[in-house]
N, C-alpha and C. Protein backbone atom coordinates (compact mmCIF):
# COMPACT_ATOMS: atom_id res chain seq x y z
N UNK A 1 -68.14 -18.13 -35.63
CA UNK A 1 -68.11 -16.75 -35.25
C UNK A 1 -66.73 -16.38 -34.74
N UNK A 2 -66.38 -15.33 -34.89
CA UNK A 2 -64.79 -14.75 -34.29
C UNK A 2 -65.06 -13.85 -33.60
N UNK A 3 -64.05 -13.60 -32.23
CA UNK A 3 -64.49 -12.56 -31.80
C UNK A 3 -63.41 -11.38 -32.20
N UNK A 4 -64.38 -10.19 -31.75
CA UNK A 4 -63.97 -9.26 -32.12
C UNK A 4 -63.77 -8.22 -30.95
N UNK A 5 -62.74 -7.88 -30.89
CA UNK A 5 -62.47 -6.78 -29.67
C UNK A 5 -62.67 -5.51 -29.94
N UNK A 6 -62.97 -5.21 -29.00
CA UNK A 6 -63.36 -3.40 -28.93
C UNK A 6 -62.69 -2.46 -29.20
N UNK A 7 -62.41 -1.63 -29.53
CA UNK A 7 -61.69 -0.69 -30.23
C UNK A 7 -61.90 0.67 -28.55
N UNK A 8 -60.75 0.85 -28.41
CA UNK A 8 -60.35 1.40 -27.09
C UNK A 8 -59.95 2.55 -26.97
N UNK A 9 -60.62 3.89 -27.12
CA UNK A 9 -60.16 4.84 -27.14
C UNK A 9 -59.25 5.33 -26.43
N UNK A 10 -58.14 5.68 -26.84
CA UNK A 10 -56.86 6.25 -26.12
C UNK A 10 -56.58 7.48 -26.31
N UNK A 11 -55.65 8.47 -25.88
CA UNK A 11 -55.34 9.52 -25.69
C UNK A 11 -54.35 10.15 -25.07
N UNK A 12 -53.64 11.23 -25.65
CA UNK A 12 -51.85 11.22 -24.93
C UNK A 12 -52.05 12.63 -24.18
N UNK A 13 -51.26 12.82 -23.22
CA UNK A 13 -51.71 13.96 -22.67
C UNK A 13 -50.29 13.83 -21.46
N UNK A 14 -50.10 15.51 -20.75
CA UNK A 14 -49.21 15.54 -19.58
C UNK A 14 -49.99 15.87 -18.62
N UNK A 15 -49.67 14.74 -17.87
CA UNK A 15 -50.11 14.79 -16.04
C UNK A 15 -49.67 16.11 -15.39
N UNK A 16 -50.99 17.43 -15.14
CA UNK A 16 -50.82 18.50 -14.38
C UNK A 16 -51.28 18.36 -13.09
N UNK A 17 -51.15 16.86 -12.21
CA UNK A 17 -51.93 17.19 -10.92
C UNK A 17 -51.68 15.22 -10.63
N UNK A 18 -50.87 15.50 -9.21
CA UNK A 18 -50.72 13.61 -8.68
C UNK A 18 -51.17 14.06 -7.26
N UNK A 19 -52.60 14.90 -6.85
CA UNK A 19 -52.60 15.10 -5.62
C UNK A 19 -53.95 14.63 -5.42
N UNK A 20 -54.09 13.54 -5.74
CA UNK A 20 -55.40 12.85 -5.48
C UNK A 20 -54.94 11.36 -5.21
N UNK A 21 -55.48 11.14 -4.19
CA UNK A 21 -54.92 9.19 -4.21
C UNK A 21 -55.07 8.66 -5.21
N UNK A 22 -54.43 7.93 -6.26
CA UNK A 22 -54.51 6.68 -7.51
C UNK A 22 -55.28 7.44 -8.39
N UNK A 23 -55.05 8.54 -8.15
CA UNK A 23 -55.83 9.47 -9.45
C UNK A 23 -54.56 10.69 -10.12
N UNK A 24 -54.81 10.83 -11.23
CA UNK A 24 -54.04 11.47 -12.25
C UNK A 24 -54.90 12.93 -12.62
N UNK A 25 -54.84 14.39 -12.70
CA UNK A 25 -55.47 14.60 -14.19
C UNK A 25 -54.17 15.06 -15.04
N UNK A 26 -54.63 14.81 -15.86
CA UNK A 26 -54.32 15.08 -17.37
C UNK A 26 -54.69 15.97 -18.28
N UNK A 27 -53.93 16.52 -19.01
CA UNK A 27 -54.43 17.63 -19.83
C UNK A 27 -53.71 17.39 -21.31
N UNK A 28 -54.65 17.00 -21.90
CA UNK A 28 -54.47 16.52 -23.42
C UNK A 28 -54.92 17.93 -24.40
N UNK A 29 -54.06 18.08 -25.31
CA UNK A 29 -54.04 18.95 -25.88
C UNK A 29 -54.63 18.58 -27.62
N UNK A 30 -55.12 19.44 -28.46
CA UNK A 30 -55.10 19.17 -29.67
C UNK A 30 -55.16 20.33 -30.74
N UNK A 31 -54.71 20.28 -31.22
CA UNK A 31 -54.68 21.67 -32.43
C UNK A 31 -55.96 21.00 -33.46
N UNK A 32 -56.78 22.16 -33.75
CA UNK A 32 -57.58 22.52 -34.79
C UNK A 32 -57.71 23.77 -35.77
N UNK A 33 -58.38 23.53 -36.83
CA UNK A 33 -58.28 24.64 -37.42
C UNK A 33 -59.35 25.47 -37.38
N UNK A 34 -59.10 26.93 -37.29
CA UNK A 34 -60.62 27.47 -36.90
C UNK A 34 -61.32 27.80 -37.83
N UNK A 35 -63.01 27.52 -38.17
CA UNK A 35 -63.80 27.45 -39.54
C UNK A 35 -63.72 28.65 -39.70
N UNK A 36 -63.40 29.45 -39.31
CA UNK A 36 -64.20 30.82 -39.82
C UNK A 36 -63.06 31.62 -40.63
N UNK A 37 -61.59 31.63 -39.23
CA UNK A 37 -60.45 32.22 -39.63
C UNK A 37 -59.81 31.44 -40.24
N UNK A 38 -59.51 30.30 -40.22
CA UNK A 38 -58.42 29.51 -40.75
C UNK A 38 -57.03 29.26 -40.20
N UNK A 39 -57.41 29.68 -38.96
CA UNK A 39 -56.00 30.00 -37.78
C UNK A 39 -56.08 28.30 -37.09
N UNK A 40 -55.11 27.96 -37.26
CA UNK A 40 -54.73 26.66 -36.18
C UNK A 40 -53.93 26.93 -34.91
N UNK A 41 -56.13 26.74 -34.26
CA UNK A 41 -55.28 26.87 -32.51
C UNK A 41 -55.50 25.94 -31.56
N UNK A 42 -54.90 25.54 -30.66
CA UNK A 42 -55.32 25.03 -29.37
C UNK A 42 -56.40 24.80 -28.85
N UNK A 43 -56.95 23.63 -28.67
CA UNK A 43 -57.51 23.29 -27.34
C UNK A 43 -57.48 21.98 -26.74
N UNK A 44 -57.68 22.43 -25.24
CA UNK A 44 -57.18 21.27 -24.47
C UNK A 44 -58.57 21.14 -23.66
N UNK A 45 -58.09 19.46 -22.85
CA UNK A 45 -59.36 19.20 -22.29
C UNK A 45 -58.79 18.42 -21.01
N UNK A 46 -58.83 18.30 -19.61
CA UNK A 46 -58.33 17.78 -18.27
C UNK A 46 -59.26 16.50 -18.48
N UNK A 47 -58.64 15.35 -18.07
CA UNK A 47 -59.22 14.02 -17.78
C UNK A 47 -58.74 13.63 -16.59
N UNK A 48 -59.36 13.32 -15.53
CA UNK A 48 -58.98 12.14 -14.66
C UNK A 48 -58.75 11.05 -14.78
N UNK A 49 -57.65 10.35 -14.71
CA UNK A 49 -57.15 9.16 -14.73
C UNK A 49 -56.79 7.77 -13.65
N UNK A 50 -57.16 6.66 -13.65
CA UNK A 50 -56.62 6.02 -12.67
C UNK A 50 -55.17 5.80 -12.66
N UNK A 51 -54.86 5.61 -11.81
CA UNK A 51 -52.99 5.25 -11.15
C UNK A 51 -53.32 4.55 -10.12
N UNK A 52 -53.30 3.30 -10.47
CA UNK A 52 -53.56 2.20 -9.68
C UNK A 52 -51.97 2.32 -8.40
N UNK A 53 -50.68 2.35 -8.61
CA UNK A 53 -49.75 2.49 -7.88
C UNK A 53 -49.23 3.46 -7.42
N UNK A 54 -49.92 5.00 -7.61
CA UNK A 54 -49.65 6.17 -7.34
C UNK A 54 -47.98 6.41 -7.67
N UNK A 55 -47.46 5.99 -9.15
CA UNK A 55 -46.25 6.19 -9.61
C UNK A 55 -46.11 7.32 -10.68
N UNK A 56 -47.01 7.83 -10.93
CA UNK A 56 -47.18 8.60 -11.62
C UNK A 56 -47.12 10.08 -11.22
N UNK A 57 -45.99 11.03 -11.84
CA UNK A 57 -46.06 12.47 -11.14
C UNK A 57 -46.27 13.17 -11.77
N UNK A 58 -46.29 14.95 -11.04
CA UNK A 58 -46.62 16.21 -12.14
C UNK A 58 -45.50 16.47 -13.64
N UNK A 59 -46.24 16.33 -14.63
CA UNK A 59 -45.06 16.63 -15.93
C UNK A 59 -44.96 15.36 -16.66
N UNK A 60 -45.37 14.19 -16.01
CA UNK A 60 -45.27 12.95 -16.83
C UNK A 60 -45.97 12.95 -17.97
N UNK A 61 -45.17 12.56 -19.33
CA UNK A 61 -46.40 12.77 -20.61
C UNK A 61 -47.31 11.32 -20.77
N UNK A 62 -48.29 10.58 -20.78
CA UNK A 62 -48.62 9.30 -20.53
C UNK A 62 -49.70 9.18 -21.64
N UNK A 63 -50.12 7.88 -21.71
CA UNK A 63 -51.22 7.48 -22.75
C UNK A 63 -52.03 7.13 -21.89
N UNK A 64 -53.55 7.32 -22.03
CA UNK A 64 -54.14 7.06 -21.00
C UNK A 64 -55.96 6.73 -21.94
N UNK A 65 -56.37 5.62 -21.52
CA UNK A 65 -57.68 4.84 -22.42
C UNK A 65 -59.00 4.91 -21.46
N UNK A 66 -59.55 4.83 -22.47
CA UNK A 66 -61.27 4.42 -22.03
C UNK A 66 -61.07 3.60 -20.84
N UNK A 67 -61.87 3.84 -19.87
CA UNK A 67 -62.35 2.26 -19.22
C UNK A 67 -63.98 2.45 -18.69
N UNK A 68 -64.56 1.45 -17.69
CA UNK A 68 -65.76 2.13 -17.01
C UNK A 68 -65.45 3.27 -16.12
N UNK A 69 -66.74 3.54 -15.78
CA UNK A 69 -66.78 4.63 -14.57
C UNK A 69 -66.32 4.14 -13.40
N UNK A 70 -65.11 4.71 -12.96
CA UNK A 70 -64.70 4.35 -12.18
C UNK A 70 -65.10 5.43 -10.45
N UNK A 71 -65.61 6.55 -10.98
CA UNK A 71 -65.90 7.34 -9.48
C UNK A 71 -66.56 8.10 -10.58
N UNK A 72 -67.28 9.45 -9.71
CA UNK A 72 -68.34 10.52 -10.45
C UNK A 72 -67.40 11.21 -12.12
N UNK A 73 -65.90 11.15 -11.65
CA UNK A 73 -65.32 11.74 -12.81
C UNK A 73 -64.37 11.42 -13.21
N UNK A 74 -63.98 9.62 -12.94
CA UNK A 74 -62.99 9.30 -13.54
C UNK A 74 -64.11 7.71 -14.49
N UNK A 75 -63.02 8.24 -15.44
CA UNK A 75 -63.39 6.92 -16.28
C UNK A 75 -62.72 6.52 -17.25
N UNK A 76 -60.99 6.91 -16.98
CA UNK A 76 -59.94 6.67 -17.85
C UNK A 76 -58.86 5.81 -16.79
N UNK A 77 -58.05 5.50 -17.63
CA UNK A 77 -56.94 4.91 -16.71
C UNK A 77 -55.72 4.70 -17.80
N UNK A 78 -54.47 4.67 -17.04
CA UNK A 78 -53.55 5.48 -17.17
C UNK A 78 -52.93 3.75 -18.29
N UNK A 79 -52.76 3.96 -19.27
CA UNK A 79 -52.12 2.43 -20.07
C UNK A 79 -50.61 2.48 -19.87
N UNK A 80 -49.92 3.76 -20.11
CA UNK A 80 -48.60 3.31 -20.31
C UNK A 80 -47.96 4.68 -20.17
N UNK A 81 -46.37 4.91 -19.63
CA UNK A 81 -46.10 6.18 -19.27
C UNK A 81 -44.77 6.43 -20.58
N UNK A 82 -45.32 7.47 -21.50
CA UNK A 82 -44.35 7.65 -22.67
C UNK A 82 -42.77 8.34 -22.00
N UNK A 83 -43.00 9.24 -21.23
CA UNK A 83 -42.00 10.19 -20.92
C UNK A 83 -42.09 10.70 -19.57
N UNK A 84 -41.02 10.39 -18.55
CA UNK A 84 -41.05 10.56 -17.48
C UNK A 84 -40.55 12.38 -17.08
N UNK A 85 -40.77 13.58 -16.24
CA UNK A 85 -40.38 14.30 -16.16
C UNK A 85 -39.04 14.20 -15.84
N UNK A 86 -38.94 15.63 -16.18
CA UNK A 86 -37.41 15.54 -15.71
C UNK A 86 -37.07 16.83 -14.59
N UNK A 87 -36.50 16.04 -13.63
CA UNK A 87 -36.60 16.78 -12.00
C UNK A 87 -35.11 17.46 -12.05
């Protein structure tokens, strides 16, 4: 038998909010097209994220994955930081 690892949903998004202890949210964006009109628009969705070192600030663009439930509304955590703001 081999094992086989889980396939880990990830997701890129910019950190709008570092005012929670070791918590992130995030606001991941995605363009669709709309069935009816055919207009490609926007929508976005806020995730809470863990930040285990509270290094993470407002404007950071980051990748951020599945994990368990970590509190009532976090259940992501933060994998890797693509693009740091710029202050």
């Amino acid at each position: 038998m081999t094992d086989s690892k889980k396939m880990v949903r990830t997701l890129t998004g910019r950190v709008v909010s570092d005012k929670m202890n070791k918590t992130v949210t995030v606001l991941v964006e995605r363009r669709v097209k709309h069935p009816v009109i055919g207009k490609v628009i926007r929508l976005s969705k806020k995730y809470h994220a863990h930040d285990e070192n509270n290094d993470i600030h407002e404007g950071d663009t980051v990748q951020i994955e599945e994990s368990r439930k970590l509190s009532r509304t976090k259940a992501w955590t933060v994998s890797k930081v693509i693009e740091r703001a710029r202050v």
